[in-house]
N, C-alpha and C. Protein backbone atom coordinates (compact mmCIF):
# COMPACT_ATOMS: atom_id res chain seq x y z
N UNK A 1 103.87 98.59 93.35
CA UNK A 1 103.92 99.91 93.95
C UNK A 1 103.93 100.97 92.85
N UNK A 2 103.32 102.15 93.67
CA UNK A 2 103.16 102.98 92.42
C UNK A 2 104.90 104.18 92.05
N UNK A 3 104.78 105.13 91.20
CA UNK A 3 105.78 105.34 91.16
C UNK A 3 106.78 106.11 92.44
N UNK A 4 106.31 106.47 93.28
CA UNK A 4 107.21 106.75 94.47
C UNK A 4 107.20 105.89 95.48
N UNK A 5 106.85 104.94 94.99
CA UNK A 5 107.66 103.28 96.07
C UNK A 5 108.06 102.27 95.35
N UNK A 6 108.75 102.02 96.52
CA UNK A 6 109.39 100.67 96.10
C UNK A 6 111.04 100.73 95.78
N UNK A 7 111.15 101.91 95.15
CA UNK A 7 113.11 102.49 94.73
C UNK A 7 113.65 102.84 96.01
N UNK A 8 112.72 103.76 97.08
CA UNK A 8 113.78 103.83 98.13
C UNK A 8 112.96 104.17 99.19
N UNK A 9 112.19 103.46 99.68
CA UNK A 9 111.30 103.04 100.80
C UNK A 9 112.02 102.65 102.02
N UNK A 10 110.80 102.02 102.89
CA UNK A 10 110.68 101.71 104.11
C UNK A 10 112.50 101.37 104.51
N UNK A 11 112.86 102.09 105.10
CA UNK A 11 114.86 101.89 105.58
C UNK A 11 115.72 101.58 104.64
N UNK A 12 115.21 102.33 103.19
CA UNK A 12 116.48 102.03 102.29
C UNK A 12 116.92 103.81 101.79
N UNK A 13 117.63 103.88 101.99
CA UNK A 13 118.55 105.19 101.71
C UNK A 13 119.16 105.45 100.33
N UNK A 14 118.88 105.97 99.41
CA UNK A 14 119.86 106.71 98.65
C UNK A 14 121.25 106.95 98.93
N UNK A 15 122.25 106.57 98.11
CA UNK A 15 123.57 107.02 98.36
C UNK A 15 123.90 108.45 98.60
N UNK A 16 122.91 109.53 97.98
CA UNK A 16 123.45 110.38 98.91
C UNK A 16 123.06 110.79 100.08
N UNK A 17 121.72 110.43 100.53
CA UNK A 17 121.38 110.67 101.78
C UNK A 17 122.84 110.00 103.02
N UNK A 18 123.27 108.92 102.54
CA UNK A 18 124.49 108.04 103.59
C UNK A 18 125.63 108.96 103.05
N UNK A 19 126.07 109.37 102.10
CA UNK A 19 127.21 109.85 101.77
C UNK A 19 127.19 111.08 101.00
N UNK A 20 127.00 112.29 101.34
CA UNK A 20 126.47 113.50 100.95
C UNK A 20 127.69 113.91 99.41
N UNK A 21 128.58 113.62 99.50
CA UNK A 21 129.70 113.66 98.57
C UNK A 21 129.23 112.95 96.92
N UNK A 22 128.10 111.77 97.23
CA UNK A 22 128.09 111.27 96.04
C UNK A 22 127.20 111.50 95.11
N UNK A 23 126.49 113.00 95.61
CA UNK A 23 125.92 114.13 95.00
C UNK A 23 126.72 114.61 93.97
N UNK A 24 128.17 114.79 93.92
CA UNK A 24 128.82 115.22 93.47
C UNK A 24 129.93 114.78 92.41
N UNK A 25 129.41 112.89 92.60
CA UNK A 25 130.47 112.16 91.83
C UNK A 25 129.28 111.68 90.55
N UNK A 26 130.36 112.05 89.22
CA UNK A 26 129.34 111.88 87.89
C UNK A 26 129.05 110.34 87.82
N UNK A 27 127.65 110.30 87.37
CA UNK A 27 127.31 109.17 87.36
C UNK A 27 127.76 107.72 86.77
N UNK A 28 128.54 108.41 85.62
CA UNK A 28 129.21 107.35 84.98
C UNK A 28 130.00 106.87 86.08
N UNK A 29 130.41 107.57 87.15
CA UNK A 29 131.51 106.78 87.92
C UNK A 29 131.40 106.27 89.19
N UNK A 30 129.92 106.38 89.46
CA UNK A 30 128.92 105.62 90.90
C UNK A 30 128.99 104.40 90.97
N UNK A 31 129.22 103.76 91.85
CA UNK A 31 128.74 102.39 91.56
C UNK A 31 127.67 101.82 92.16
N UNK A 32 126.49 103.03 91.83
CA UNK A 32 124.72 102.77 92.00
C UNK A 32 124.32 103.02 90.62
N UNK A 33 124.64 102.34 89.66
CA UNK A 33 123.93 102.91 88.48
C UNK A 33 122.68 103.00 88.29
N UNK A 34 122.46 104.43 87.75
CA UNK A 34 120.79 104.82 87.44
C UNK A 34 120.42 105.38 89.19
N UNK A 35 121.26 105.66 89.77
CA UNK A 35 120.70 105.84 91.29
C UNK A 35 120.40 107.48 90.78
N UNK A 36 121.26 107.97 90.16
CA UNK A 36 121.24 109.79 89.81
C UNK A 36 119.22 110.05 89.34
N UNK A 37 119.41 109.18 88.26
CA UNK A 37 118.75 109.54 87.30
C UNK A 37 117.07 108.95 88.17
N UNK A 38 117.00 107.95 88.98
CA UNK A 38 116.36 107.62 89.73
C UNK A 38 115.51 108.93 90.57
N UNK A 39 116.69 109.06 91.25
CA UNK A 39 116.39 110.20 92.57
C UNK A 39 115.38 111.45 91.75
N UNK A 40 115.99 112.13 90.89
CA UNK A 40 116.13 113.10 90.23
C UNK A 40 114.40 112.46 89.37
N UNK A 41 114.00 111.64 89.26
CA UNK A 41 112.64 111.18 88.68
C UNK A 41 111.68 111.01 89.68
N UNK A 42 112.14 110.32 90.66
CA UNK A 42 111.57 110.20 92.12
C UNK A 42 111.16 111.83 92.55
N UNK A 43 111.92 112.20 92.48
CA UNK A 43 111.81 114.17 93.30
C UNK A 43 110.82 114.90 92.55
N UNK A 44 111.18 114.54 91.09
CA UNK A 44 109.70 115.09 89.84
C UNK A 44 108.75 114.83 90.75
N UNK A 45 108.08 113.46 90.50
CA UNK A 45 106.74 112.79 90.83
C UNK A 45 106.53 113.45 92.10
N UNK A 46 106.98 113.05 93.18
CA UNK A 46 107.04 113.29 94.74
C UNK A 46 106.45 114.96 94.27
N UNK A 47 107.29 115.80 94.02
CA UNK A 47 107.17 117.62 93.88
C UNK A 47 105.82 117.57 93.36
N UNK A 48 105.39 117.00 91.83
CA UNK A 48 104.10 117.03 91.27
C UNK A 48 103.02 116.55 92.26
N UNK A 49 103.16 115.16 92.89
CA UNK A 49 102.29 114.62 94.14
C UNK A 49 101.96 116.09 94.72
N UNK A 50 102.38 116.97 95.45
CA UNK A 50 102.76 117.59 96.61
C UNK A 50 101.81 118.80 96.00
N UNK A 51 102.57 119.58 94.94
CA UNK A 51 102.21 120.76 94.15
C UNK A 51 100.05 120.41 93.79
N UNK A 52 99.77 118.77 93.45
CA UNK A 52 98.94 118.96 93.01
C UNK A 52 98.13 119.12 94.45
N UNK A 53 98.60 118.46 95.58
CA UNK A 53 97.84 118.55 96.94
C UNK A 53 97.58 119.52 97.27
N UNK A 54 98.74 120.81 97.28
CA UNK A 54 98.25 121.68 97.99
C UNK A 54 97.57 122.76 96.99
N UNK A 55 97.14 122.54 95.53
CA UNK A 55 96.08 123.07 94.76
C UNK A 55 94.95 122.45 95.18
N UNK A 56 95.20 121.07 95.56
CA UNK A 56 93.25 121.24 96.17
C UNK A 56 92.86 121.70 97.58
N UNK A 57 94.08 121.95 98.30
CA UNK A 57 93.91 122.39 99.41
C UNK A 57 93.58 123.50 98.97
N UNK A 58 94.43 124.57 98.12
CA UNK A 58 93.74 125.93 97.72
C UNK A 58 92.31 125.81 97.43
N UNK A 59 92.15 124.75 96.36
CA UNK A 59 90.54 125.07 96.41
C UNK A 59 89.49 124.75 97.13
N UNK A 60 90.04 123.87 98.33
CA UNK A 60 89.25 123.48 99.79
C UNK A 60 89.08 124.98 100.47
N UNK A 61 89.60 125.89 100.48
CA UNK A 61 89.94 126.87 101.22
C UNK A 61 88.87 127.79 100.72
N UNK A 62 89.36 128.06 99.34
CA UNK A 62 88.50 129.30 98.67
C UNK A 62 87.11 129.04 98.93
N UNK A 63 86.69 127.73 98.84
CA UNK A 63 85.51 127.26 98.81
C UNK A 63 84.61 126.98 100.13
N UNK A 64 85.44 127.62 101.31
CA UNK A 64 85.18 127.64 102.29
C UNK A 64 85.06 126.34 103.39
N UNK A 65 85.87 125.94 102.97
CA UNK A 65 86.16 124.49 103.88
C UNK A 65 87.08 125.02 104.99
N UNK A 66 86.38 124.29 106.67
CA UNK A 66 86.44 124.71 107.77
C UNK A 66 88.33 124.76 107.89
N UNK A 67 88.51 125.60 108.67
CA UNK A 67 90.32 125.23 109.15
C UNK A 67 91.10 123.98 108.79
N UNK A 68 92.20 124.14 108.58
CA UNK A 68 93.38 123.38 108.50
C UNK A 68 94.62 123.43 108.59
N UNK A 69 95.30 122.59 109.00
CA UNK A 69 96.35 122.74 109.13
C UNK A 69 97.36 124.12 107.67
N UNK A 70 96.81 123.31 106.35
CA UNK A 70 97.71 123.60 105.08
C UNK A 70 96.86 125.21 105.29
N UNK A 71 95.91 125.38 105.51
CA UNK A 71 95.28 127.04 105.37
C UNK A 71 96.23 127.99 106.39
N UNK A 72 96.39 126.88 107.95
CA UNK A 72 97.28 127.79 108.31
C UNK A 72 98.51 128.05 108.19
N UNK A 73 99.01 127.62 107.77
CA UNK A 73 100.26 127.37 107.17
C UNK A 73 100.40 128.39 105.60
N UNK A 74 99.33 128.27 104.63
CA UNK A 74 99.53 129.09 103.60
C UNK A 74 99.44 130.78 104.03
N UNK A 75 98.42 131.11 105.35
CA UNK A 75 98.78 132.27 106.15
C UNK A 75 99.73 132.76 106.50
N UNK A 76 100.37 131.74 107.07
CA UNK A 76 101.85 132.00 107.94
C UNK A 76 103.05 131.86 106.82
N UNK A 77 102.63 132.34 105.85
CA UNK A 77 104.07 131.54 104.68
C UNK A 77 104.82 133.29 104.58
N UNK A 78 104.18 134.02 104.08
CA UNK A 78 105.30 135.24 104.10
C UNK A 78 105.78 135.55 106.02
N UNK A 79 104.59 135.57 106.33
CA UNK A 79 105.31 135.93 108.15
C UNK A 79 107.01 135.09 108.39
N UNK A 80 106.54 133.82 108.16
CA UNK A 80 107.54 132.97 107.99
C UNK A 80 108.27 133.42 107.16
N UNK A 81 108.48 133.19 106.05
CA UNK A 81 109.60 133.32 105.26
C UNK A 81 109.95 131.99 104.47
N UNK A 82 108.58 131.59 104.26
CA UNK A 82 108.28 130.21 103.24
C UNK A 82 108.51 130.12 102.23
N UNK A 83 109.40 129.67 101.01
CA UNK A 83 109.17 129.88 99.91
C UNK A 83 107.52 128.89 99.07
N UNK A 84 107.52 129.00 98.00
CA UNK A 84 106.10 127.85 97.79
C UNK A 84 106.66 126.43 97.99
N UNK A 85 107.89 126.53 97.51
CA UNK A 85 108.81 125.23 97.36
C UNK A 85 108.60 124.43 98.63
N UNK A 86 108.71 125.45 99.74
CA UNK A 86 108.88 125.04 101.54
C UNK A 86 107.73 124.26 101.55
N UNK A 87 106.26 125.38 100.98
CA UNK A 87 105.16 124.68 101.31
C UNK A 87 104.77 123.80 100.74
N UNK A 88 105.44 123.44 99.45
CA UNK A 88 104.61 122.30 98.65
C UNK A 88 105.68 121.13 98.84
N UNK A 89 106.57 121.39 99.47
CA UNK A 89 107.80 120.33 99.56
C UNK A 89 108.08 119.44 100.73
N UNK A 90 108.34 118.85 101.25
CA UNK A 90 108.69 117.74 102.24
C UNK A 90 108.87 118.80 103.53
N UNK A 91 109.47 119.49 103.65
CA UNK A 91 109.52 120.28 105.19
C UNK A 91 108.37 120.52 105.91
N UNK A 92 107.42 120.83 104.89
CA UNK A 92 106.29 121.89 105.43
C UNK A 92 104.83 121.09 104.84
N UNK A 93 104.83 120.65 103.89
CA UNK A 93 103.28 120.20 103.32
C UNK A 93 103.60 118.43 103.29
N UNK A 94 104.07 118.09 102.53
CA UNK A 94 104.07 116.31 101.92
C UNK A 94 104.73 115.81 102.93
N UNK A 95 105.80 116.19 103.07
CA UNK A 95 106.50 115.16 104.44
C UNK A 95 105.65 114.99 105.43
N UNK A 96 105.06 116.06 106.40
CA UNK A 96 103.79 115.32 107.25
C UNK A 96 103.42 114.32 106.72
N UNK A 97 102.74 114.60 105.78
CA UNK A 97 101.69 113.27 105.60
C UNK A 97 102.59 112.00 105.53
N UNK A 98 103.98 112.07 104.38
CA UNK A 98 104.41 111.10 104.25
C UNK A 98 104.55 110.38 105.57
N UNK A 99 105.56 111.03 106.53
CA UNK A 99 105.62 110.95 107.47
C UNK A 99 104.84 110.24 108.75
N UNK A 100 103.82 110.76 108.80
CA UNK A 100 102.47 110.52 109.19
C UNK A 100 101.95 108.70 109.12
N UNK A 101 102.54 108.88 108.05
CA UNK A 101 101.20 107.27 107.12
C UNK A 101 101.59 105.68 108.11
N UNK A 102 103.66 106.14 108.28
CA UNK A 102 104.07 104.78 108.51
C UNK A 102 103.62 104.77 110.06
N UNK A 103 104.14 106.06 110.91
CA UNK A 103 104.49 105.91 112.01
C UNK A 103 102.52 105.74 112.64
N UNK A 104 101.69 105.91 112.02
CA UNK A 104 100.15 105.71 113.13
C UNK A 104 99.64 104.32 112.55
N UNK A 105 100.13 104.12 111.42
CA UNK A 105 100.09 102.27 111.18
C UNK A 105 100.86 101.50 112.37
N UNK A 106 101.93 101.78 112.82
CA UNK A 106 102.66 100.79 113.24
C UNK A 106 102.16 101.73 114.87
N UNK A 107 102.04 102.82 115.51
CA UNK A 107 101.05 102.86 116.64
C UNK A 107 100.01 102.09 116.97
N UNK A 108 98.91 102.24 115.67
CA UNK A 108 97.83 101.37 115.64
C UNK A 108 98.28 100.20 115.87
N UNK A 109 99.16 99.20 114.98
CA UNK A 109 99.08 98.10 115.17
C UNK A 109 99.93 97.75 116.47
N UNK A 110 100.90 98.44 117.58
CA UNK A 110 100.93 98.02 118.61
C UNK A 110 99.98 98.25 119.42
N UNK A 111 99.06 99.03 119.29
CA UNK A 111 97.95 99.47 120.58
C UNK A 111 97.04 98.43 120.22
N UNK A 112 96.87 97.97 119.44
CA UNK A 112 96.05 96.48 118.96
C UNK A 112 96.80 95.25 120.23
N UNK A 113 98.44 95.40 119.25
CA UNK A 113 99.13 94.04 120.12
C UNK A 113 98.91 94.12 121.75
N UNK A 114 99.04 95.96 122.17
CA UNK A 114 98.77 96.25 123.40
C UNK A 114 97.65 95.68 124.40
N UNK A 115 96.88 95.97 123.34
CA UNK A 115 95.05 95.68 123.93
C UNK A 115 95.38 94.05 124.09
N UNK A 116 95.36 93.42 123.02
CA UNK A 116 95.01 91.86 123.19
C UNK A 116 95.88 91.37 124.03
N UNK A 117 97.01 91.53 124.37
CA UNK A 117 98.32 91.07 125.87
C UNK A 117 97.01 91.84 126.83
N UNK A 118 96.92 92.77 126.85
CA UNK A 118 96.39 93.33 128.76
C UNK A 118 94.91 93.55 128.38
N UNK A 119 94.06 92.16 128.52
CA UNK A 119 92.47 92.94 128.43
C UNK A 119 91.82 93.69 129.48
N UNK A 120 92.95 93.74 131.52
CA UNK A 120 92.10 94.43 131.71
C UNK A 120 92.46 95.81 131.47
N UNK A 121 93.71 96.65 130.79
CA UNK A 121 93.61 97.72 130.33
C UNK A 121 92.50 98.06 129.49
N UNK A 122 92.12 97.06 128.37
CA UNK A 122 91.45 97.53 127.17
C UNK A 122 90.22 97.75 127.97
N UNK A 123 89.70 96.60 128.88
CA UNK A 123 88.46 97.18 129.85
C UNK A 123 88.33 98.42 130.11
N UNK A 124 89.00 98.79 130.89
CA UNK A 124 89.51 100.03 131.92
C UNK A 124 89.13 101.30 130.92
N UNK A 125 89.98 100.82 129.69
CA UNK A 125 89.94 102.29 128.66
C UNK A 125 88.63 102.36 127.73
N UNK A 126 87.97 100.78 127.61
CA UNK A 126 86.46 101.32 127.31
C UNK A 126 85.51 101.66 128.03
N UNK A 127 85.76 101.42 129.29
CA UNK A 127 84.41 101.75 130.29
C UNK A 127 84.54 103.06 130.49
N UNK A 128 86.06 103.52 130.28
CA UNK A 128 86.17 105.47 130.21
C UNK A 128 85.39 105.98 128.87
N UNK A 129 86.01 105.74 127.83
CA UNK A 129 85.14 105.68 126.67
C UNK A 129 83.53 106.08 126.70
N UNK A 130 83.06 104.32 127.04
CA UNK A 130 81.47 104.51 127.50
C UNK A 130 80.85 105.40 128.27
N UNK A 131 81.67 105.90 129.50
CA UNK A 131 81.40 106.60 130.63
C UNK A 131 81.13 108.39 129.76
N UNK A 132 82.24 108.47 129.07
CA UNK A 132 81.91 109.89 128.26
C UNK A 132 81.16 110.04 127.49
N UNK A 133 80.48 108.93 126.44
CA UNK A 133 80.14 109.30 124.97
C UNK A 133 78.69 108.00 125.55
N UNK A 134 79.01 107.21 126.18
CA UNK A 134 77.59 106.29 126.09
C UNK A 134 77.42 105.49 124.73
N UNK A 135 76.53 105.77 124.55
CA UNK A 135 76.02 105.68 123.42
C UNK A 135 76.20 106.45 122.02
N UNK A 136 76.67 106.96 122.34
CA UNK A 136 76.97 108.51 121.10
C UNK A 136 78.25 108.06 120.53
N UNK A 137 78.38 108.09 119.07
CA UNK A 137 79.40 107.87 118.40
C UNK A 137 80.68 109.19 118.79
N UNK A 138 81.79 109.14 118.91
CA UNK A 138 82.93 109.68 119.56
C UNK A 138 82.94 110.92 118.72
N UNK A 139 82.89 112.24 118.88
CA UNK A 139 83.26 113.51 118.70
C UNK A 139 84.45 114.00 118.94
N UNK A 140 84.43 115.29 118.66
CA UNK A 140 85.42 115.94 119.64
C UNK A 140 85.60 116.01 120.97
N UNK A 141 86.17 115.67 121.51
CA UNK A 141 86.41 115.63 123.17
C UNK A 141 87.96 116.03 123.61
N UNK A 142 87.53 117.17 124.69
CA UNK A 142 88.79 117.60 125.67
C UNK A 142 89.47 116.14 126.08
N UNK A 143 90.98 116.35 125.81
CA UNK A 143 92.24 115.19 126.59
C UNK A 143 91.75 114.74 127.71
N UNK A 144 91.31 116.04 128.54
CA UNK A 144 90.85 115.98 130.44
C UNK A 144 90.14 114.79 130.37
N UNK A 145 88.82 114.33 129.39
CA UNK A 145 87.81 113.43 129.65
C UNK A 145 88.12 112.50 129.63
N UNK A 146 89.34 112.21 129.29
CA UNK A 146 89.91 110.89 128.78
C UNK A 146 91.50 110.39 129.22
N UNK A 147 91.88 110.50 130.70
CA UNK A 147 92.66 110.65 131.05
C UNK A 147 93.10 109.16 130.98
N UNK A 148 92.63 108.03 131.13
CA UNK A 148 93.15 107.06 131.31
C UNK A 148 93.56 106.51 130.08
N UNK A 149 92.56 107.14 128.83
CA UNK A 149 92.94 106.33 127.03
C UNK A 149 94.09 107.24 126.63
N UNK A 150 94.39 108.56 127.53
CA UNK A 150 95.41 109.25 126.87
C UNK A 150 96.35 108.62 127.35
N UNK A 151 96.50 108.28 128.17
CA UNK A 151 97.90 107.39 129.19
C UNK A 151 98.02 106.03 128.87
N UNK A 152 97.02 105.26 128.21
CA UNK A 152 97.32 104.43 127.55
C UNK A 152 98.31 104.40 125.92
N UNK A 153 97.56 105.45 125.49
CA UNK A 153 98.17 106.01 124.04
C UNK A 153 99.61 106.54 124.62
N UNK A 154 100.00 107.07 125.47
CA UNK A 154 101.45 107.76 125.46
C UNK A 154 102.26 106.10 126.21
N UNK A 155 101.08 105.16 126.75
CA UNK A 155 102.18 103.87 126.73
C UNK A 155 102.36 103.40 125.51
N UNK A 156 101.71 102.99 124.83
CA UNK A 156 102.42 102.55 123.91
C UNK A 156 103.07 103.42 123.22
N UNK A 157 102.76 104.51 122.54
CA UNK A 157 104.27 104.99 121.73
C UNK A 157 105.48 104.82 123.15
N UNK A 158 105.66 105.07 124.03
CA UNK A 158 107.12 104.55 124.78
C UNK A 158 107.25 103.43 125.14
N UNK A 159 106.19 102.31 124.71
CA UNK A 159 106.78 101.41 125.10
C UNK A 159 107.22 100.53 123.58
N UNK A 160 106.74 100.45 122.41
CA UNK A 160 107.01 100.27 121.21
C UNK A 160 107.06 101.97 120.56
N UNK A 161 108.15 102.31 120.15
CA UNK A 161 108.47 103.75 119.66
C UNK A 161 108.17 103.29 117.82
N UNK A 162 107.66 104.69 117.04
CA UNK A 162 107.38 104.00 115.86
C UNK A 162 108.18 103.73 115.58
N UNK A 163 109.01 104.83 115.66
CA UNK A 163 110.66 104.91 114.93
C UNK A 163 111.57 105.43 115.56
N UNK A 164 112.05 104.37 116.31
CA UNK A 164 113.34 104.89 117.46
C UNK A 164 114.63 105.15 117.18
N UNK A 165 115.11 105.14 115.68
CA UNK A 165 115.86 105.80 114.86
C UNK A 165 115.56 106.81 113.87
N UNK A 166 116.25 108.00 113.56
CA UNK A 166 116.12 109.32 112.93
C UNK A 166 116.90 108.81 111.52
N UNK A 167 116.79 109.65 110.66
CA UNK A 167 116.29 109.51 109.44
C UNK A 167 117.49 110.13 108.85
N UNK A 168 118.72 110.30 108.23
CA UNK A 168 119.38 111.49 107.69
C UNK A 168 118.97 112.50 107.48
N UNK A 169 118.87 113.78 107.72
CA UNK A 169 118.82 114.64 107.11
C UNK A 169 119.61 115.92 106.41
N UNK A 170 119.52 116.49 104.80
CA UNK A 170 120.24 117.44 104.72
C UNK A 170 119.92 119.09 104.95
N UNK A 171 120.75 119.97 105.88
CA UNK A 171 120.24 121.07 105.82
C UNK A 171 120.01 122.25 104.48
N UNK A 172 119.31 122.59 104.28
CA UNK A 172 118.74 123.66 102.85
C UNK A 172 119.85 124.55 102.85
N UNK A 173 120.00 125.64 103.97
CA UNK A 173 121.01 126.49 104.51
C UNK A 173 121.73 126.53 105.71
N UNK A 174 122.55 127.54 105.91
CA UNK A 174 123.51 127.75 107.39
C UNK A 174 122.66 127.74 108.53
N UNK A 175 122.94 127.38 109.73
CA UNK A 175 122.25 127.59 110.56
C UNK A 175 122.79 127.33 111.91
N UNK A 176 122.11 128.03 113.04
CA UNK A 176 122.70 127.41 114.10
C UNK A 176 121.50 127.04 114.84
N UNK A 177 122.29 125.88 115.98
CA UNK A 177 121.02 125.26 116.40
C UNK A 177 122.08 125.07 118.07
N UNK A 178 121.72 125.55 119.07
CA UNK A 178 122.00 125.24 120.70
C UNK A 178 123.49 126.23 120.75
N UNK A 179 123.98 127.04 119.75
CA UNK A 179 125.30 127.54 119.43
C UNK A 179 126.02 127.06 118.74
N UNK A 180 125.95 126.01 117.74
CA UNK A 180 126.97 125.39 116.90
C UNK A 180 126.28 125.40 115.81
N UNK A 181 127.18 126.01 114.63
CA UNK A 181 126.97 126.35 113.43
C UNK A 181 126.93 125.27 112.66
N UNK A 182 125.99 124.64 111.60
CA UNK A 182 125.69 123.65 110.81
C UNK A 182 125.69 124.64 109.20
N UNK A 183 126.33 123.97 108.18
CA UNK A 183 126.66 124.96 107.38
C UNK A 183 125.26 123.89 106.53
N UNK A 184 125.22 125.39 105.01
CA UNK A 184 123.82 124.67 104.08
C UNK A 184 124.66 122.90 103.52
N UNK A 185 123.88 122.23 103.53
CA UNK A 185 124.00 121.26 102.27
C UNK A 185 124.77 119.63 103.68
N UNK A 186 124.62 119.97 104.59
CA UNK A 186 125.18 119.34 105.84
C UNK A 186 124.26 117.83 106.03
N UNK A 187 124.94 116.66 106.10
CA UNK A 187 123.99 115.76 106.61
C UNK A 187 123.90 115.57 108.16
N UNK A 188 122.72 115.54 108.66
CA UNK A 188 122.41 115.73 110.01
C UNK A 188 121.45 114.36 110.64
N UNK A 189 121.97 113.66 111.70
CA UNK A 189 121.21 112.82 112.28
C UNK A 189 121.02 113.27 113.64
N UNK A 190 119.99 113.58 114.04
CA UNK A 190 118.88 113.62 115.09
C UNK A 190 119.21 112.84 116.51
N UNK A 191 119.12 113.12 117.22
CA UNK A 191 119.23 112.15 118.46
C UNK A 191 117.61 111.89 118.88
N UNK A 192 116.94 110.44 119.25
CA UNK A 192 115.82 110.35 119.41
C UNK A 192 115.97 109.66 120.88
């Protein structure tokens, strides 16, 4: 693996993501040694990954490459109240993708397991398929045309969820969320 895998991947946590306090205990006296110095090398690379992405997104843009997500988003960054950090950092730019990579692998590969258990669904959802496009390799197409492959796709994510557990997270700053105040630097788990 390259350098941002393999140290704290697929369901393995950092000590401080589980214990927000051990941010704060000097390393000599962790008993994760090298976990500090780890993270803190990990966050380099990851930031550089991120920073160099959304420079080619800048130059996808200038250069007149059609809409995107990161174009709209570099629009909306002062409206918002983005710093670059926001956009080149896990909230707003890299985390999608990161994000992104595990959970439509493991979709894909249940809508696979899906198909081969029920072939006459997989029927059903290619003869819709065929019925729209024929012969024509698949375009853009309205949800409407495709009512039965969309209802297939929303079975399987509920019936195999990618990730039916939430992730730690720490908040940046204060905030409130439904009326209850979450202060900055807070670890927060999600209800899914």
């Amino acid at each position: 693996m390259g350098p941002l895998g393999g140290e704290a991947g697929y369901g393995c946590y950092t000590p401080f993501e589980c214990f927000s306090v051990a941010g704060f205990v000097p390393s000599v006296l962790t008993p994760w040694p090298g976990w500090k110095n780890k993270s803190v090398e990990l966050g380099r690379a990851q930031r550089a990954l991120y920073e160099e992405l959304l420079g080619k997104a800048r130059e996808r843009i200038k250069s007149g490459v059609r809409d995107s997500f990161m174009k709209g988003l570099l629009e909306r960054k002062e409206k918002e109240g983005f710093s670059e950090l926001d956009v080149v950092y896990l909230r707003r730019g890299g985390g999608l993708m990161e994000a992104g990579a595990d959970t439509t692998a493991v979709a894909l590969l249940v809508f696979i397991l899906a198909m081969a258990a029920h072939g006459d669904v997989q029927r059903r959802a290619q003869e819709e398929v065929d019925a729209v496009f024929g012969n024509e390799m698949p375009s853009k197409v309205e949800r409407r045309d495709l009512p039965y492959v969309r209802a297939v796709f929303w079975e399987v994510l509920r019936w195999r969820p990618s990730f039916p557990l939430t992730l730690p997270h720490a908040t940046s700053k204060d905030d409130i969320y439904n009326g209850y105040f979450i202060p900055a630097r807070s670890t927060v788990i999600m209800n899914t």
